[in-house]
Protein backbone atom coordinates (compact mmCIF):
# COMPACT_ATOMS: atom_id res chain seq x y z
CA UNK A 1 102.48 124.14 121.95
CA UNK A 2 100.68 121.75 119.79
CA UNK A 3 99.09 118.95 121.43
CA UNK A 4 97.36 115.70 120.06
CA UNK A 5 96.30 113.27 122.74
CA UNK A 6 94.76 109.91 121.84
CA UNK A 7 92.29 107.62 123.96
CA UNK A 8 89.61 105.45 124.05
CA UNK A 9 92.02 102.19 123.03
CA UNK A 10 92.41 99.01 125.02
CA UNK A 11 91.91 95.27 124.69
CA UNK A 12 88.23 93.93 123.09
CA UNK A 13 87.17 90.87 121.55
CA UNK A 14 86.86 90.14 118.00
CA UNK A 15 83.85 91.70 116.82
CA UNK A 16 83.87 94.36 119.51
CA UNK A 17 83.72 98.22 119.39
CA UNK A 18 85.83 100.83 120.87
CA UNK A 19 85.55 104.47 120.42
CA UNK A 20 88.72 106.76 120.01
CA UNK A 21 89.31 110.22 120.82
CA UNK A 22 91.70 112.72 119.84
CA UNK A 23 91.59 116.23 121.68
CA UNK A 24 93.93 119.01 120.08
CA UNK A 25 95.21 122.37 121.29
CA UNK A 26 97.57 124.30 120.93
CA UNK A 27 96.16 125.14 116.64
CA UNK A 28 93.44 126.16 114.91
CA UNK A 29 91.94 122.49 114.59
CA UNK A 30 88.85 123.61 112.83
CA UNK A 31 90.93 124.96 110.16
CA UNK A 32 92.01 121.77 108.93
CA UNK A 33 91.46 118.26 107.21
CA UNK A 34 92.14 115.73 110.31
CA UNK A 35 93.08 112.04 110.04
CA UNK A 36 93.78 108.92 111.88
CA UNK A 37 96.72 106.56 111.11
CA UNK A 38 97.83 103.73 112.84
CA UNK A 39 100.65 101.64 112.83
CA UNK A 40 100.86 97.36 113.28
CA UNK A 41 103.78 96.05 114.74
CA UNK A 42 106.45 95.38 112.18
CA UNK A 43 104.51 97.48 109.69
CA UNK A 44 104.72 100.92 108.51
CA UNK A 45 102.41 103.64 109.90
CA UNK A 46 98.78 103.79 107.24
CA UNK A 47 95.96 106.20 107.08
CA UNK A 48 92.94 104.81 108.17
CA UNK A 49 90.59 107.41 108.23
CA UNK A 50 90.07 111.35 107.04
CA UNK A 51 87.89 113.95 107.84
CA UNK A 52 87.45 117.18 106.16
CA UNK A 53 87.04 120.87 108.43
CA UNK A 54 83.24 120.80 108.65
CA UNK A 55 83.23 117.19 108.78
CA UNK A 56 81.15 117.06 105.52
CA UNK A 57 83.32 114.99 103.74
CA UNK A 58 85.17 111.60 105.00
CA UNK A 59 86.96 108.90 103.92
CA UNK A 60 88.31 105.50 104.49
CA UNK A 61 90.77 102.77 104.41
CA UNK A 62 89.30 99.70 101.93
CA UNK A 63 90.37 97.82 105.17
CA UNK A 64 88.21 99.38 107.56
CA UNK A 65 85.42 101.03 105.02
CA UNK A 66 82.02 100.26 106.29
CA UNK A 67 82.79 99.19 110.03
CA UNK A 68 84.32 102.58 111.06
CA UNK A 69 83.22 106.20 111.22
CA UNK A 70 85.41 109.35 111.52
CA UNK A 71 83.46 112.34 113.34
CA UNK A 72 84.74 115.51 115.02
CA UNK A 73 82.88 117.98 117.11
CA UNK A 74 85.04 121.69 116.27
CA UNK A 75 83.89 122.81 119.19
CA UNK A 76 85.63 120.55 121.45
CA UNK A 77 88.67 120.12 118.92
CA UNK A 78 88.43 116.60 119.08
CA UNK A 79 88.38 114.16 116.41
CA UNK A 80 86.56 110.40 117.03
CA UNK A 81 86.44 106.96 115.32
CA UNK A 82 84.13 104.73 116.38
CA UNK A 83 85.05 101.29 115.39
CA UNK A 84 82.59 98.30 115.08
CA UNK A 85 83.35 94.36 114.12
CA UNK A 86 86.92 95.04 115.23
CA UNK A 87 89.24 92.09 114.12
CA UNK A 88 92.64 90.99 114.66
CA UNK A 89 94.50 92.62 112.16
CA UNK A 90 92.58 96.27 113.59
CA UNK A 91 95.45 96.05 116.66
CA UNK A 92 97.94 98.63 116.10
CA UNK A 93 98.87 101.83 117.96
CA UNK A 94 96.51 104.49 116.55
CA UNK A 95 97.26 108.37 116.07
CA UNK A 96 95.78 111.12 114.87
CA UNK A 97 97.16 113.84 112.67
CA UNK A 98 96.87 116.82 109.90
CA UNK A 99 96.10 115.38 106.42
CA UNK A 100 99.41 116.66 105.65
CA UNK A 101 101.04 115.03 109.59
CA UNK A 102 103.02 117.54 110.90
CA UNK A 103 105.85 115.44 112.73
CA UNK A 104 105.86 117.49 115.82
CA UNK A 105 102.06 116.59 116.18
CA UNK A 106 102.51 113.34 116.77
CA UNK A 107 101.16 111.87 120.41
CA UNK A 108 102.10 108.69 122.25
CA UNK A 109 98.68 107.09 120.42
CA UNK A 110 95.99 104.74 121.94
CA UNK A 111 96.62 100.55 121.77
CA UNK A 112 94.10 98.77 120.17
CA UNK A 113 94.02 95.02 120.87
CA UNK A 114 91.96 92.64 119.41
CA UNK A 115 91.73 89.19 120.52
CA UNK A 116 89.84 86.06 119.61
């Protein structure tokens, strides 16, 4: 069975970091492009961040571009985004998922809370 299990969330102050993992089993994770979406209340879910197999290629949200970084270490199937100058409208429930989700795949995600 296909697992994706979020953590690393939880409540920091505006301008704060967190660091978010992702650990997958259950599928050939190095075999594809992995992303992280997240989803405000009231708001639809958004990509925020993609990665490519290798890791060689990445890209971002406009909203997030410059303050976080995607990473993932094959080895250990587990994707990362480390998130720096966090701000308010960063709190959302965040996921990870295929480039192309898979609706089965999705976890319970990891709350991120930012605060003033």
């Amino acid at each position: 069975q296909v697992q994706l299990v979020e953590s690393g969330g939880g409540l920091v102050q505006f301008g704060g970091s967190l660091r978010l993992s992702c650990t997958a089993s259950g599928f050939a994770f190095s075999w594809f492009n992995m992303r992280w979406y997240r989803q405000a209340p009231g708001k639809e879910r958004e990509v925020v961040a993609g990665i490519s197999r290798q890791g060689g290629q990445t890209n971002y949200a406009d909203s997030v571009k410059g303050r976080f970084t995607i990473s993932r270490d094959n080895a250990k199937s587990t994707l990362y985004l480390q998130m720096n100058d966090l701000k308010p409208e960063d709190t959302a429930v965040y996921y990870c998922n295929t480039e192309i989700p898979r609706q089965s795949y999705w976890g319970q995600g990891t709350q991120v809370t930012v605060s003033s």
